[in-house]
N, C-alpha and C. Protein backbone atom coordinates (compact mmCIF):
# COMPACT_ATOMS: atom_id res chain seq x y z
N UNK A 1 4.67 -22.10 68.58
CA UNK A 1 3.52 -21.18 68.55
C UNK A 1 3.04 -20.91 69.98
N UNK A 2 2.56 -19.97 70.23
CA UNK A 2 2.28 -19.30 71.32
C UNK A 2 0.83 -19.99 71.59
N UNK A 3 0.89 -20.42 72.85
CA UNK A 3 -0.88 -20.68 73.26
C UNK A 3 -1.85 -19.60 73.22
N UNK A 4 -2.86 -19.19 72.64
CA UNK A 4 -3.88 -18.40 72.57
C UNK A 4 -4.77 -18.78 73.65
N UNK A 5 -4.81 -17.35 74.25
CA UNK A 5 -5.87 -17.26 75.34
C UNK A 5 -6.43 -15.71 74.85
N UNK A 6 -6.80 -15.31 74.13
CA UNK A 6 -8.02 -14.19 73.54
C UNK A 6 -8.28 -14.45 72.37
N UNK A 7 -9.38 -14.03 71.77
CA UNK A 7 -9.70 -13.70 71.08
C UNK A 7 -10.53 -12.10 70.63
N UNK A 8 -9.89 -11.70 69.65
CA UNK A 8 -10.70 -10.26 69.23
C UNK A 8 -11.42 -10.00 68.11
N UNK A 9 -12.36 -9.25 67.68
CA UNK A 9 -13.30 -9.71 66.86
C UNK A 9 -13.39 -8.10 66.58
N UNK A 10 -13.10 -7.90 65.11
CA UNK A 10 -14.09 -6.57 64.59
C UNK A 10 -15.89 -7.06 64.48
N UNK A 11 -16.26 -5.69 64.22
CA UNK A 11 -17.96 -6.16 64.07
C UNK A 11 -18.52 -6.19 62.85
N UNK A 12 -18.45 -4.75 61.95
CA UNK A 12 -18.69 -4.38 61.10
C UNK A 12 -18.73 -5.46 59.95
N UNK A 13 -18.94 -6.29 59.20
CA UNK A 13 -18.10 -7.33 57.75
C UNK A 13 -17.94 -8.36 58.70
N UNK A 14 -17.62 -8.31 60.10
CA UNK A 14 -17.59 -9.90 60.33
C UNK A 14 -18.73 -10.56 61.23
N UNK A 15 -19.26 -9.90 62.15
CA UNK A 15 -20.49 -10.38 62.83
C UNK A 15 -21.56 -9.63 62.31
N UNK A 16 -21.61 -8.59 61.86
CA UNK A 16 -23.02 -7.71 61.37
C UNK A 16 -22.86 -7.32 60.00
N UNK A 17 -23.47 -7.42 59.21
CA UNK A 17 -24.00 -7.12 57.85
C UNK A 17 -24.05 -5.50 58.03
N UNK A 18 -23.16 -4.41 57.74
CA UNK A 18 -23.54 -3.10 57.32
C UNK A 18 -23.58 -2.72 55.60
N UNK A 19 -24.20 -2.28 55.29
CA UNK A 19 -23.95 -1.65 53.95
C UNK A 19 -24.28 -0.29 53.65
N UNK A 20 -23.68 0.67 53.56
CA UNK A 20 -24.86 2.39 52.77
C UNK A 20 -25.86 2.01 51.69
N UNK A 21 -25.22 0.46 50.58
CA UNK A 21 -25.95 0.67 49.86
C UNK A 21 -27.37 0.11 50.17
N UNK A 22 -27.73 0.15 51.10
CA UNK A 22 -29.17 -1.27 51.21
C UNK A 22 -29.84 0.85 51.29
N UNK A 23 -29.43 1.81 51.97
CA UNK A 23 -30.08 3.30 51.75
C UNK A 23 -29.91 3.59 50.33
N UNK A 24 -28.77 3.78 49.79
CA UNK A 24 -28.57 4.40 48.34
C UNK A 24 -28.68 3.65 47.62
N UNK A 25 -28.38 2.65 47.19
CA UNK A 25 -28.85 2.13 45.69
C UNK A 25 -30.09 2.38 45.26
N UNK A 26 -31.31 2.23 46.23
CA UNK A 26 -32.81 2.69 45.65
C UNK A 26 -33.01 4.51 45.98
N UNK A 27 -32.09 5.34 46.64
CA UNK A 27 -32.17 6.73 46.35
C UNK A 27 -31.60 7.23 44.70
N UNK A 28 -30.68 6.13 44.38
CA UNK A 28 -29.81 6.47 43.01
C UNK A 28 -30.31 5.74 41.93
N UNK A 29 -31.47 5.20 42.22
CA UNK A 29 -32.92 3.87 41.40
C UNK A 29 -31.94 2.98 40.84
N UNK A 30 -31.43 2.13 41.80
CA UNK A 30 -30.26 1.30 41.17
C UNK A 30 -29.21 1.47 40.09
N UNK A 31 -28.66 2.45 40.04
CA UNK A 31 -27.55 2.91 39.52
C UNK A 31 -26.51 2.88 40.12
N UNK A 32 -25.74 1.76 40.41
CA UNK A 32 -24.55 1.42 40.92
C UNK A 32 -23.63 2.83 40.50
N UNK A 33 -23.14 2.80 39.03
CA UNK A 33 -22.16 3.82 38.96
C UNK A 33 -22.08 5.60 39.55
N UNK A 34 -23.52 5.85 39.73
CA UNK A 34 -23.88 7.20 40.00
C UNK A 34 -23.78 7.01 41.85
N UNK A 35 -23.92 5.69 42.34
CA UNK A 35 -24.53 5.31 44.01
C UNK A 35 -22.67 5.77 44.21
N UNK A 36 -21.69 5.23 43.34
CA UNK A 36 -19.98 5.13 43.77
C UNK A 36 -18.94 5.93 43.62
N UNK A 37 -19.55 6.77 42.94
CA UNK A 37 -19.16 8.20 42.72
C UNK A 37 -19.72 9.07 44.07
N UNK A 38 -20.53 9.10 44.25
CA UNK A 38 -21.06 9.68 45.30
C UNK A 38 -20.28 9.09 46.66
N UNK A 39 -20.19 7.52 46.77
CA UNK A 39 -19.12 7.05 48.04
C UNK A 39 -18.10 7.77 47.85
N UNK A 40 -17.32 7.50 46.31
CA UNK A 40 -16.11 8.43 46.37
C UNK A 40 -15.76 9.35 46.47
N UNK A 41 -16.72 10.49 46.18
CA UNK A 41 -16.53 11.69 46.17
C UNK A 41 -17.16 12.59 47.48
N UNK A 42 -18.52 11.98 47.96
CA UNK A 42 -18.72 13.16 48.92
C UNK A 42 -18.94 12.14 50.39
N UNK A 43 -19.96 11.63 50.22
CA UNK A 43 -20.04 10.72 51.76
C UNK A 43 -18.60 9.37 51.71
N UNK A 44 -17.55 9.65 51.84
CA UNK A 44 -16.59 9.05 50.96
C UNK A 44 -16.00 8.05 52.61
N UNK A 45 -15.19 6.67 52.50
CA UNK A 45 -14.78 6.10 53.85
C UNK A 45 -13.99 7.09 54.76
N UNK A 46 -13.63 7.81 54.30
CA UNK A 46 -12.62 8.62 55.23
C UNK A 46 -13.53 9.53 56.32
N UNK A 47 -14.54 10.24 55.48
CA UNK A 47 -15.44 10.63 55.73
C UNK A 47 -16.42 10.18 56.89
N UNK A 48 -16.80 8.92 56.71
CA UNK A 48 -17.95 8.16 57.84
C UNK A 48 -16.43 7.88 58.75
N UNK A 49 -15.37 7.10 58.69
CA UNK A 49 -13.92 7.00 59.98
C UNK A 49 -13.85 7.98 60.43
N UNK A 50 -13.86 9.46 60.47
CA UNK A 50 -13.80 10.52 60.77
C UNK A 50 -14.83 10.33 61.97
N UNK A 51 -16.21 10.35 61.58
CA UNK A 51 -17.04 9.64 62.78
C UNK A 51 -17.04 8.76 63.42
N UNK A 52 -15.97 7.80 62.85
CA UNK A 52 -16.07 6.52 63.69
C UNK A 52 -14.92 6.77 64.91
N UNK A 53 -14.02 8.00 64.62
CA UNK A 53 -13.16 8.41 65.15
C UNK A 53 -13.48 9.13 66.28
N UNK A 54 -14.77 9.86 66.83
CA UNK A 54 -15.68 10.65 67.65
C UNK A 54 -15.95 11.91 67.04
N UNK A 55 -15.48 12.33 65.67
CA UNK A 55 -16.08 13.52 65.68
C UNK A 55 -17.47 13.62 65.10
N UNK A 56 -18.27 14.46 66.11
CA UNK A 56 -19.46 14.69 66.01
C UNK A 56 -20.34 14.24 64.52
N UNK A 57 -21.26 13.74 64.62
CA UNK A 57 -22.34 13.65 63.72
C UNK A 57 -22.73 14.44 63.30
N UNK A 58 -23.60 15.42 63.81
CA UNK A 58 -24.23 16.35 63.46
C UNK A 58 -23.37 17.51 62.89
N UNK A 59 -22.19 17.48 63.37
CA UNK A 59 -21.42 18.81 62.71
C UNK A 59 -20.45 18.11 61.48
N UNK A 60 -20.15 16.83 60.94
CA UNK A 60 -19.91 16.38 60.05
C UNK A 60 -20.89 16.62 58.72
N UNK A 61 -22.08 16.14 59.06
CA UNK A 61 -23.35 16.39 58.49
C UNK A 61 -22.95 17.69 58.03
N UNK A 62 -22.77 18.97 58.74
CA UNK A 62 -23.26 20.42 58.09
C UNK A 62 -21.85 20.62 57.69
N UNK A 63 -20.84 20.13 58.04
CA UNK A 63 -19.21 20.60 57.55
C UNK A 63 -19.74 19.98 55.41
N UNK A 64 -20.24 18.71 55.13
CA UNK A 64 -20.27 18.50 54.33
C UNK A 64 -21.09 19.04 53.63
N UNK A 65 -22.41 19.61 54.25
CA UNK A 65 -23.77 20.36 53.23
C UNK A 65 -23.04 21.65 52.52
N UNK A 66 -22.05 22.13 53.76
CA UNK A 66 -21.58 23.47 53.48
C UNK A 66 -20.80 23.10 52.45
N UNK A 67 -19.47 22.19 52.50
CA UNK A 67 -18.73 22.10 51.17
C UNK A 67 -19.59 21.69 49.80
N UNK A 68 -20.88 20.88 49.80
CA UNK A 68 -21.33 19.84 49.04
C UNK A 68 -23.06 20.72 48.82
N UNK A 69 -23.10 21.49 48.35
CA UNK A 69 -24.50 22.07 48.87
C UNK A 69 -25.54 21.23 47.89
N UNK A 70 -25.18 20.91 46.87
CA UNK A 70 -25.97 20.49 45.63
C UNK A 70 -26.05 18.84 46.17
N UNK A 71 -25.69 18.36 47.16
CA UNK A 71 -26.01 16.98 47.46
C UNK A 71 -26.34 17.05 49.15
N UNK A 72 -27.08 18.08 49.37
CA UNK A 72 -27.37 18.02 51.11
C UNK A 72 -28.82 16.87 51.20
N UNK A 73 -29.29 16.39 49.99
CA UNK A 73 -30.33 15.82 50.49
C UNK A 73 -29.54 13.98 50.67
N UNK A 74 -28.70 13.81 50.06
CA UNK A 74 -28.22 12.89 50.06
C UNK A 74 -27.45 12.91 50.99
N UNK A 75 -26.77 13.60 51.55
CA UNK A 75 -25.63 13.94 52.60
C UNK A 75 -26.55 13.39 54.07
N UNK A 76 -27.16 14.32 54.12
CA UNK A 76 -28.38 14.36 55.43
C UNK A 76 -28.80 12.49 55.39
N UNK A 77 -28.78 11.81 54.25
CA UNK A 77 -29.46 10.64 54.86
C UNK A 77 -29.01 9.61 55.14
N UNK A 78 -27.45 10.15 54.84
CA UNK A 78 -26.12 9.21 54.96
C UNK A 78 -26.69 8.91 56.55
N UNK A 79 -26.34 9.66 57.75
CA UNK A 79 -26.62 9.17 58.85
C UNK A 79 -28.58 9.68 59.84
N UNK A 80 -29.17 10.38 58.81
CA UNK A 80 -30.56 10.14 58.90
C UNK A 80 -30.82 8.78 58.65
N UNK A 81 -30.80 8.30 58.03
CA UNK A 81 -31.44 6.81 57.43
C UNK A 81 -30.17 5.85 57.59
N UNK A 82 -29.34 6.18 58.98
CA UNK A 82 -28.20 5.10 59.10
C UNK A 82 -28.57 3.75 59.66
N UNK A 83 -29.51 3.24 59.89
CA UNK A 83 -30.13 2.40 60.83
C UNK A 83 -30.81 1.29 59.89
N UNK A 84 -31.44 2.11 58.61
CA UNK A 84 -31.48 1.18 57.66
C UNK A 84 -30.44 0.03 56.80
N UNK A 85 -28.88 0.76 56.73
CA UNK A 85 -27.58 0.64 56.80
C UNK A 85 -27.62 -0.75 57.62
N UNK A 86 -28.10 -1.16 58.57
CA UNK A 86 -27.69 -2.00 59.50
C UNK A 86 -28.51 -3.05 58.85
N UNK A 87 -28.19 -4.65 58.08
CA UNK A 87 -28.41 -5.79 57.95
C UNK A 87 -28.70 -7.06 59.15
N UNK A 88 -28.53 -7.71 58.88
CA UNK A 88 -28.73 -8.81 59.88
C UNK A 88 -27.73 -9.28 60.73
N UNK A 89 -27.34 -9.58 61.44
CA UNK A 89 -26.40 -10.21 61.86
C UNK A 89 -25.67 -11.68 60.80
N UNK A 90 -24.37 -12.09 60.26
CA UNK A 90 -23.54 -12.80 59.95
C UNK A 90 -23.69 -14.27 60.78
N UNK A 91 -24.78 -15.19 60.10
CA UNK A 91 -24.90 -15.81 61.71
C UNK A 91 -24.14 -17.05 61.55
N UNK A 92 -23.29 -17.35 60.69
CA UNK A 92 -22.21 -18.51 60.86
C UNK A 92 -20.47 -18.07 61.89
N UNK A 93 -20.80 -16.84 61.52
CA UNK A 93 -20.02 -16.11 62.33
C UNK A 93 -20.35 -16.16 63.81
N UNK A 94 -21.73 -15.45 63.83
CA UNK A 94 -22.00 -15.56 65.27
C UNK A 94 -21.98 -17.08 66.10
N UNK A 95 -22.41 -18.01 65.16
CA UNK A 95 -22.22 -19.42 65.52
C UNK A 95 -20.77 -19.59 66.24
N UNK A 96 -19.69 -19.09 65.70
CA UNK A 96 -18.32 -19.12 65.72
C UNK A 96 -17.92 -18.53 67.20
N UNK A 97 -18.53 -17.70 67.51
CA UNK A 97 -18.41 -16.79 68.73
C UNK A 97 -18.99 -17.65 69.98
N UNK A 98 -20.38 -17.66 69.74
CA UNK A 98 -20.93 -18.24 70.30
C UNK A 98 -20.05 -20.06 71.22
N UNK A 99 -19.80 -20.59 69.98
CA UNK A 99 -18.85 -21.82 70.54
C UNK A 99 -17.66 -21.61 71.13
N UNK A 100 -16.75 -20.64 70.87
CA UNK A 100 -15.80 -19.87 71.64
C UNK A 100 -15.97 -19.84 72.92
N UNK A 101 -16.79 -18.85 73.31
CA UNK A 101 -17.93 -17.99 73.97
C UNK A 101 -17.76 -19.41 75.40
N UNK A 102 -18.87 -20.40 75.02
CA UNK A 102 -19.01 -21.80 75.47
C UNK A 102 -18.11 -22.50 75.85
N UNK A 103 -16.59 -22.20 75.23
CA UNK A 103 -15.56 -22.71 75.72
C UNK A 103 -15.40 -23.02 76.76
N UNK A 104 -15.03 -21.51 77.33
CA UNK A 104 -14.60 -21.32 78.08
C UNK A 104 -13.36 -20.83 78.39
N UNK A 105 -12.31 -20.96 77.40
CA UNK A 105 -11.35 -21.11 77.42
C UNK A 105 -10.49 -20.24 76.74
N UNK A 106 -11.07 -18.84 76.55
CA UNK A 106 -10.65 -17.43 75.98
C UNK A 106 -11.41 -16.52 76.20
N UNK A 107 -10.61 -15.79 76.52
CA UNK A 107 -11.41 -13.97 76.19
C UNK A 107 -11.99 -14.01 75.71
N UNK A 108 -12.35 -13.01 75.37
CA UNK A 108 -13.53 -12.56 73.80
C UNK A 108 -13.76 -11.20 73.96
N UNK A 109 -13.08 -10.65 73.19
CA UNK A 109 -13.27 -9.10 73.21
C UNK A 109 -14.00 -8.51 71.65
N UNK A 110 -14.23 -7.72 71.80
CA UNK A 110 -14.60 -6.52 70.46
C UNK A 110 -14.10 -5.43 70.42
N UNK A 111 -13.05 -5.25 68.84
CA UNK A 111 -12.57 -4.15 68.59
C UNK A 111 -12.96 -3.40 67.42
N UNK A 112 -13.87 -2.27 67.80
CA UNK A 112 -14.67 -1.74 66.23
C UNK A 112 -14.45 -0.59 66.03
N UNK A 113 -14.48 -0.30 64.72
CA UNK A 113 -14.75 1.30 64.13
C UNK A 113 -15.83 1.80 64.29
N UNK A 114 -16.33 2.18 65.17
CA UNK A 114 -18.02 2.69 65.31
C UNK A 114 -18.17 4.21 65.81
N UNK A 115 -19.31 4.69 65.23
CA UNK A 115 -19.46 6.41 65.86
C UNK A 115 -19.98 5.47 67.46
N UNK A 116 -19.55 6.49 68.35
CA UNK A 116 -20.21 5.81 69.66
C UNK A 116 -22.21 6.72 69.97
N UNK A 117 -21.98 7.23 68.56
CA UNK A 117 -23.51 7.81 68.58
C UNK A 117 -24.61 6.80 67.82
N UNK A 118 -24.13 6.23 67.23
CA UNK A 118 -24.75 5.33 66.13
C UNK A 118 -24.78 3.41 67.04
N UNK A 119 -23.25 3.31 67.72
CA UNK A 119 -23.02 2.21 68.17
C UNK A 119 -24.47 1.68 68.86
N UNK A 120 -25.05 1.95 69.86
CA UNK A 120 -26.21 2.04 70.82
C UNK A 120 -27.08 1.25 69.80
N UNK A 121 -27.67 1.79 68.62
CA UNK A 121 -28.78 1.52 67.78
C UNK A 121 -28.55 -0.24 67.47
N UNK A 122 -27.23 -0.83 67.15
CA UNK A 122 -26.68 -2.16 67.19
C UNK A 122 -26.87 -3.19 68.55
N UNK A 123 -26.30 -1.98 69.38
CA UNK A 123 -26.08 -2.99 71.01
C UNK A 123 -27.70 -3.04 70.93
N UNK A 124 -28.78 -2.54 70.95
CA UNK A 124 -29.92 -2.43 70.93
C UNK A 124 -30.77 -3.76 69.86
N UNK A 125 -30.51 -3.94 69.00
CA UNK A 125 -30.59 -4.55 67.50
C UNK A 125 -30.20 -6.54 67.91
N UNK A 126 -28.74 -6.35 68.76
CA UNK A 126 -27.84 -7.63 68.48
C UNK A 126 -27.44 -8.01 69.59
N UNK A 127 -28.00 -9.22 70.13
CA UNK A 127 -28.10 -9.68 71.83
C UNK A 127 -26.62 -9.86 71.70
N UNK A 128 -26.05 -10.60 70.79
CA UNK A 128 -24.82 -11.39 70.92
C UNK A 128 -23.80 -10.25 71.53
N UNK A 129 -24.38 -8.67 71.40
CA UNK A 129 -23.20 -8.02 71.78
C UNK A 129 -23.01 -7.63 73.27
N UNK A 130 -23.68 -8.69 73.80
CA UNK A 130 -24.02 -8.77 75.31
C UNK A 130 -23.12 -9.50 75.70
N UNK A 131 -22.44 -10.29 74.62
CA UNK A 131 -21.62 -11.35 75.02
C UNK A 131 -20.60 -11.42 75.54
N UNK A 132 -19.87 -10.69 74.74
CA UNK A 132 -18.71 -10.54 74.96
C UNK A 132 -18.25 -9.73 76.23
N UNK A 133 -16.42 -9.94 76.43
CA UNK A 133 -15.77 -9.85 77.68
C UNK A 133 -15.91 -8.18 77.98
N UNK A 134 -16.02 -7.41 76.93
CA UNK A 134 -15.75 -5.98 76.67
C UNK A 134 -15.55 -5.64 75.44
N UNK A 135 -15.93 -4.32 74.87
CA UNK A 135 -15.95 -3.85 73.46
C UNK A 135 -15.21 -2.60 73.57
N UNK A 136 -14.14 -2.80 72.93
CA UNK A 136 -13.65 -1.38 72.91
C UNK A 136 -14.53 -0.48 71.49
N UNK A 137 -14.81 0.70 71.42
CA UNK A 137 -15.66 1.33 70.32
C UNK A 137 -14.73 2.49 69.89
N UNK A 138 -14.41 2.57 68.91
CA UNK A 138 -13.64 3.60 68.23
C UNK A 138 -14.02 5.13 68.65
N UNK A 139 -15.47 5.41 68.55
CA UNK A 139 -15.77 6.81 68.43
C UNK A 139 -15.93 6.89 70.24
N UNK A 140 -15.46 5.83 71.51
CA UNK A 140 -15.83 6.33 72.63
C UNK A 140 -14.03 6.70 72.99
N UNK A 141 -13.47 5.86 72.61
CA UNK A 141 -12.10 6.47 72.27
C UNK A 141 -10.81 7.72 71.33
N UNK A 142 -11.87 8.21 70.80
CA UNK A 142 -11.27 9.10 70.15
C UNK A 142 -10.18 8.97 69.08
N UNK A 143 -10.49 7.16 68.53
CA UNK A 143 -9.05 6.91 67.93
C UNK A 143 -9.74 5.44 66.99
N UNK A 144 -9.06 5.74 65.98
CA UNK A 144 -9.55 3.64 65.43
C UNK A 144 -8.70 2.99 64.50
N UNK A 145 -9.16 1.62 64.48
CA UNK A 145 -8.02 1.05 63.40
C UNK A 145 -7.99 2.04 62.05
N UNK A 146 -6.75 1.90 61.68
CA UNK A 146 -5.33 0.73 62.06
C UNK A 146 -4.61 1.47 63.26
N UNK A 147 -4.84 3.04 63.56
CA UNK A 147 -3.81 3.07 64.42
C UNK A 147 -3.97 2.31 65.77
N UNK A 148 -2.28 3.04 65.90
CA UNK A 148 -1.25 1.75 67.37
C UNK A 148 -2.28 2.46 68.64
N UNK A 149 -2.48 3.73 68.61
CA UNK A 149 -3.36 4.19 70.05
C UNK A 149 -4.62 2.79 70.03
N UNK A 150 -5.32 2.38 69.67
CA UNK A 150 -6.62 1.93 69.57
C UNK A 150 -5.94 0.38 70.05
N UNK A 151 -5.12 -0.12 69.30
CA UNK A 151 -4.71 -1.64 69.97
C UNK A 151 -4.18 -1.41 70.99
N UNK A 152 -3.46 -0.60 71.81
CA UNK A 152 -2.41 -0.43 72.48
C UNK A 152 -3.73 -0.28 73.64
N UNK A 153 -5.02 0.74 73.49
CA UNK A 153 -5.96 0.54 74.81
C UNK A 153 -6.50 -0.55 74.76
N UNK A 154 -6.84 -1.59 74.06
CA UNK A 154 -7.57 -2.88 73.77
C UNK A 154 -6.51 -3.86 74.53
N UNK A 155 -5.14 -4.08 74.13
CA UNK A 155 -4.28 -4.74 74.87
C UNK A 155 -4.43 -4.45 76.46
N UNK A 156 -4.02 -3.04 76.43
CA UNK A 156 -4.26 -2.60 78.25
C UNK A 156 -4.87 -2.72 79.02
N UNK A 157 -6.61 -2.43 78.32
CA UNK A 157 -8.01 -2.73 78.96
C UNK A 157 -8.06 -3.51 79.28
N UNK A 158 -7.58 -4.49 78.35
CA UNK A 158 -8.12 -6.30 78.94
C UNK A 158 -6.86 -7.43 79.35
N UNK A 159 -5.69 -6.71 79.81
CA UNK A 159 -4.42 -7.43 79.90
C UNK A 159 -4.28 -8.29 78.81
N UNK A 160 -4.03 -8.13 77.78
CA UNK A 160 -4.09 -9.03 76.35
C UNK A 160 -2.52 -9.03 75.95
N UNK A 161 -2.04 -10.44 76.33
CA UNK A 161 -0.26 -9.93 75.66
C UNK A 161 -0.68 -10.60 74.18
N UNK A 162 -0.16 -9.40 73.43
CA UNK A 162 -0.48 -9.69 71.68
C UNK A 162 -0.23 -10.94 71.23
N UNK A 163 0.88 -11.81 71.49
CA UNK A 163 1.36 -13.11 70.96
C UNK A 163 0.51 -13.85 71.30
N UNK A 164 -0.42 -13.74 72.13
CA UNK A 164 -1.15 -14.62 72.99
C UNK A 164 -2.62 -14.35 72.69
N UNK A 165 -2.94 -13.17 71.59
CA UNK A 165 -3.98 -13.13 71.22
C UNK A 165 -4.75 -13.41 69.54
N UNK A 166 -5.63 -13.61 68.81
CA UNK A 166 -6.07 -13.93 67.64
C UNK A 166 -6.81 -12.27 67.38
N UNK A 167 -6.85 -11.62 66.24
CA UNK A 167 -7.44 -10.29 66.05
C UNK A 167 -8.36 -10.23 64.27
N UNK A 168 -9.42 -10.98 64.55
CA UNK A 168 -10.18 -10.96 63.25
C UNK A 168 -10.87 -9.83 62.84
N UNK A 169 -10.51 -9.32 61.81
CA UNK A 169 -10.84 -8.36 60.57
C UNK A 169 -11.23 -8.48 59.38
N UNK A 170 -12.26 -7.94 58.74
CA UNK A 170 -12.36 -7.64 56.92
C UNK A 170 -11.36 -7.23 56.24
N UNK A 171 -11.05 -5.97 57.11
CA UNK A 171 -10.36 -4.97 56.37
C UNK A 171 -8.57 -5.27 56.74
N UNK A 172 -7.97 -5.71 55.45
CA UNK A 172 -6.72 -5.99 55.19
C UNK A 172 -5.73 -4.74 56.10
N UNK A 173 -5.81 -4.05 55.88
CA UNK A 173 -5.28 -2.30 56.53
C UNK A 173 -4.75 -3.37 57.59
N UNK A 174 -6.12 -3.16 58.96
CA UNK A 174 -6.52 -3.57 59.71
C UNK A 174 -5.78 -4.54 60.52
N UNK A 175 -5.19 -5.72 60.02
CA UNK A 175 -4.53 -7.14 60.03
C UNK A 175 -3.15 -6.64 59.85
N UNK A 176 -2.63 -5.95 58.94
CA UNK A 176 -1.16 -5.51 58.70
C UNK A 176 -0.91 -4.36 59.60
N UNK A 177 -1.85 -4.00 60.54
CA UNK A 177 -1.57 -2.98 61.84
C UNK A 177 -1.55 -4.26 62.77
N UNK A 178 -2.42 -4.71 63.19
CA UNK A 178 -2.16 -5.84 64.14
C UNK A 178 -1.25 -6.72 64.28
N UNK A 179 -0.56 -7.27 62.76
CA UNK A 179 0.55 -7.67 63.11
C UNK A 179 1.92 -7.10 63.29
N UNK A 180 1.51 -5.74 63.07
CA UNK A 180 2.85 -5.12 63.34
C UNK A 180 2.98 -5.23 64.87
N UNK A 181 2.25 -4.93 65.60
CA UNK A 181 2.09 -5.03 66.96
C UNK A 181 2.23 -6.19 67.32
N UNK A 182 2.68 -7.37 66.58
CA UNK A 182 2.87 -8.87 67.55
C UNK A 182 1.24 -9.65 68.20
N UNK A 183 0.12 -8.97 66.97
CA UNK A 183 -0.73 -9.38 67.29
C UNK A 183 -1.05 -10.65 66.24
N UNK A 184 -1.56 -11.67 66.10
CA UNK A 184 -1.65 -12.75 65.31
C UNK A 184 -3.17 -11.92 64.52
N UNK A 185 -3.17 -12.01 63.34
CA UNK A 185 -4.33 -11.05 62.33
C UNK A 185 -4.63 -12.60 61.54
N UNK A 186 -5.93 -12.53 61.67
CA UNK A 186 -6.66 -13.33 59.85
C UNK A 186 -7.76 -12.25 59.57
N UNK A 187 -7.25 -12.94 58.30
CA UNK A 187 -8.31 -11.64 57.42
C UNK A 187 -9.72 -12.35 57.49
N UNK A 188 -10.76 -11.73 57.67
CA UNK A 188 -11.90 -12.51 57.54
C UNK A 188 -12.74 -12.45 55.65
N UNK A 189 -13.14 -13.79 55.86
CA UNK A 189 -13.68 -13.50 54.30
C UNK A 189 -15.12 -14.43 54.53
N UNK A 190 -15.07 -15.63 55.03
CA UNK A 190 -16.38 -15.85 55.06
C UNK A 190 -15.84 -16.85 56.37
N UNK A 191 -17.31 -17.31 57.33
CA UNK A 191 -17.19 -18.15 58.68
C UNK A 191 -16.49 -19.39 58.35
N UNK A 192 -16.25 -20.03 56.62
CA UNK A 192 -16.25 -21.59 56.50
C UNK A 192 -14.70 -20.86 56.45
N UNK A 193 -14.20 -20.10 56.09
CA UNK A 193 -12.46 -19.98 56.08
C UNK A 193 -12.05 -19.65 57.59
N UNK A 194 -13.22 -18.78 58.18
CA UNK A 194 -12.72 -18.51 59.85
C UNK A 194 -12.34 -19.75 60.13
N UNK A 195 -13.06 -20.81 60.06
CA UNK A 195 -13.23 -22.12 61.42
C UNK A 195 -11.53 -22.78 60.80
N UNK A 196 -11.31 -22.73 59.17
CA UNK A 196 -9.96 -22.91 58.96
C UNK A 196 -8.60 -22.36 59.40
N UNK A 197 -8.77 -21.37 59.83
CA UNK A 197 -7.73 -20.36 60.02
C UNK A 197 -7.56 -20.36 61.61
N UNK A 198 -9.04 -20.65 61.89
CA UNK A 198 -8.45 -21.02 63.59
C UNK A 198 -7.94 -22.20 63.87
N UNK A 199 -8.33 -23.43 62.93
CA UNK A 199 -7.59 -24.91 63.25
C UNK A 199 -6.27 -24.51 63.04
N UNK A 200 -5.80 -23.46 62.32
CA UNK A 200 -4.01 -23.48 62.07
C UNK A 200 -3.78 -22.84 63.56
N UNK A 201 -4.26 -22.58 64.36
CA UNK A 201 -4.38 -22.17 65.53
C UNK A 201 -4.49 -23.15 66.94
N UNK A 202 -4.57 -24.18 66.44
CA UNK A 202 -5.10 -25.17 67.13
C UNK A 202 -6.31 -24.95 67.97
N UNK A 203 -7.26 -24.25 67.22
CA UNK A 203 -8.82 -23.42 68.03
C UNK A 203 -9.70 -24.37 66.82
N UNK A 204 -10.16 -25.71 67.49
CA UNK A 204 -11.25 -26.44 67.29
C UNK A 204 -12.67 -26.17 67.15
N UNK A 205 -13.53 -26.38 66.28
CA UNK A 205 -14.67 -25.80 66.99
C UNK A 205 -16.00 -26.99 66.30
């Protein structure tokens, strides 16, 4: 096994709590089935990645009122009321970073899907994102997971040879792009399986 000297960290599901529904479930008066139809169909994931990708906010917003006219009030608060969206910080996670961090003895980078219009409101929100070595941000790059452009500047930016790095994610996609690239992927599911998955790593904590 290769000695690890980085570590990379998505944000979204693994250090910060996001959800739409903490906005919509009480716009849809707790009606889960009517709140998921609506993810699926109009403010849908492809939809918000599209932004996380750099294209504009505000003209996403009216590209969708125009296709979607009978849901512009809901549309509009997808990223009007995106800030509410934002939960607490994950703090067994952040614990996790943090001891890393203290090491000494790795990188520590951030690789996220984020609008780089929205990102700010977080860095603002979450000291810990002070921490780290460098953050690469999806929407300041024009590109995001899974594609190879987005690891390929994250490797470059920070001289990161993939074998030699750890790349934690939620999103499964995500992990099966990284390891195609010779990057070592765990899926994240909760901090008590992180601290496991790094001992197969020989990363103590």
């Amino acid at each position: 096994m290769n000695k690890i000297d980085t570590i990379i960290f998505d944000l979204g599901g693994v250090l910060i709590d996001w959800n739409p529904e903490y906005v919509f479930l009480n716009e849809f008066n707790g009606d889960r089935k009517k709140m998921q139809w609506f993810f699926d169909n109009i403010c849908t994931s492809d939809w918000n990645e599209n932004q996380d990708a750099g294209y504009p906010i505000a003209q996403a917003t009216e590209d969708l009122v125009k296709a979607f006219p009978k849901h512009e009030k809901h549309i509009r608060l997808f990223y009007g009321d995106w800030e509410r969206m934002l939960g607490g910080s994950i703090k067994g996670t952040v614990n996790i970073l943090d001891k890393l961090i203290k090491s000494k003895q790795y990188k520590v980078v951030a690789l996220t899907n984020w609008s780089s219009e929205t990102f700010p409101i977080a860095q603002a929100r979450f000291e810990f994102l002070q921490w780290f070595d460098g953050i690469i941000v999806s929407g300041e790059e024009k590109t995001r997971k899974p594609f190879k452009d987005i690891f390929d500047i994250t490797m470059n930016r920070f001289n990161i040879t993939p074998e030699n790095s750890i790349f934690i994610d939620d999103n499964l996609r995500n992990i099966e792009a990284a390891n195609n690239l010779g990057i070592n992927g765990i899926q994240f599911e909760s901090p008590e399986e992180l601290i496991k998955h790094l001992k197969n790593y020989n990363i103590h904590l």
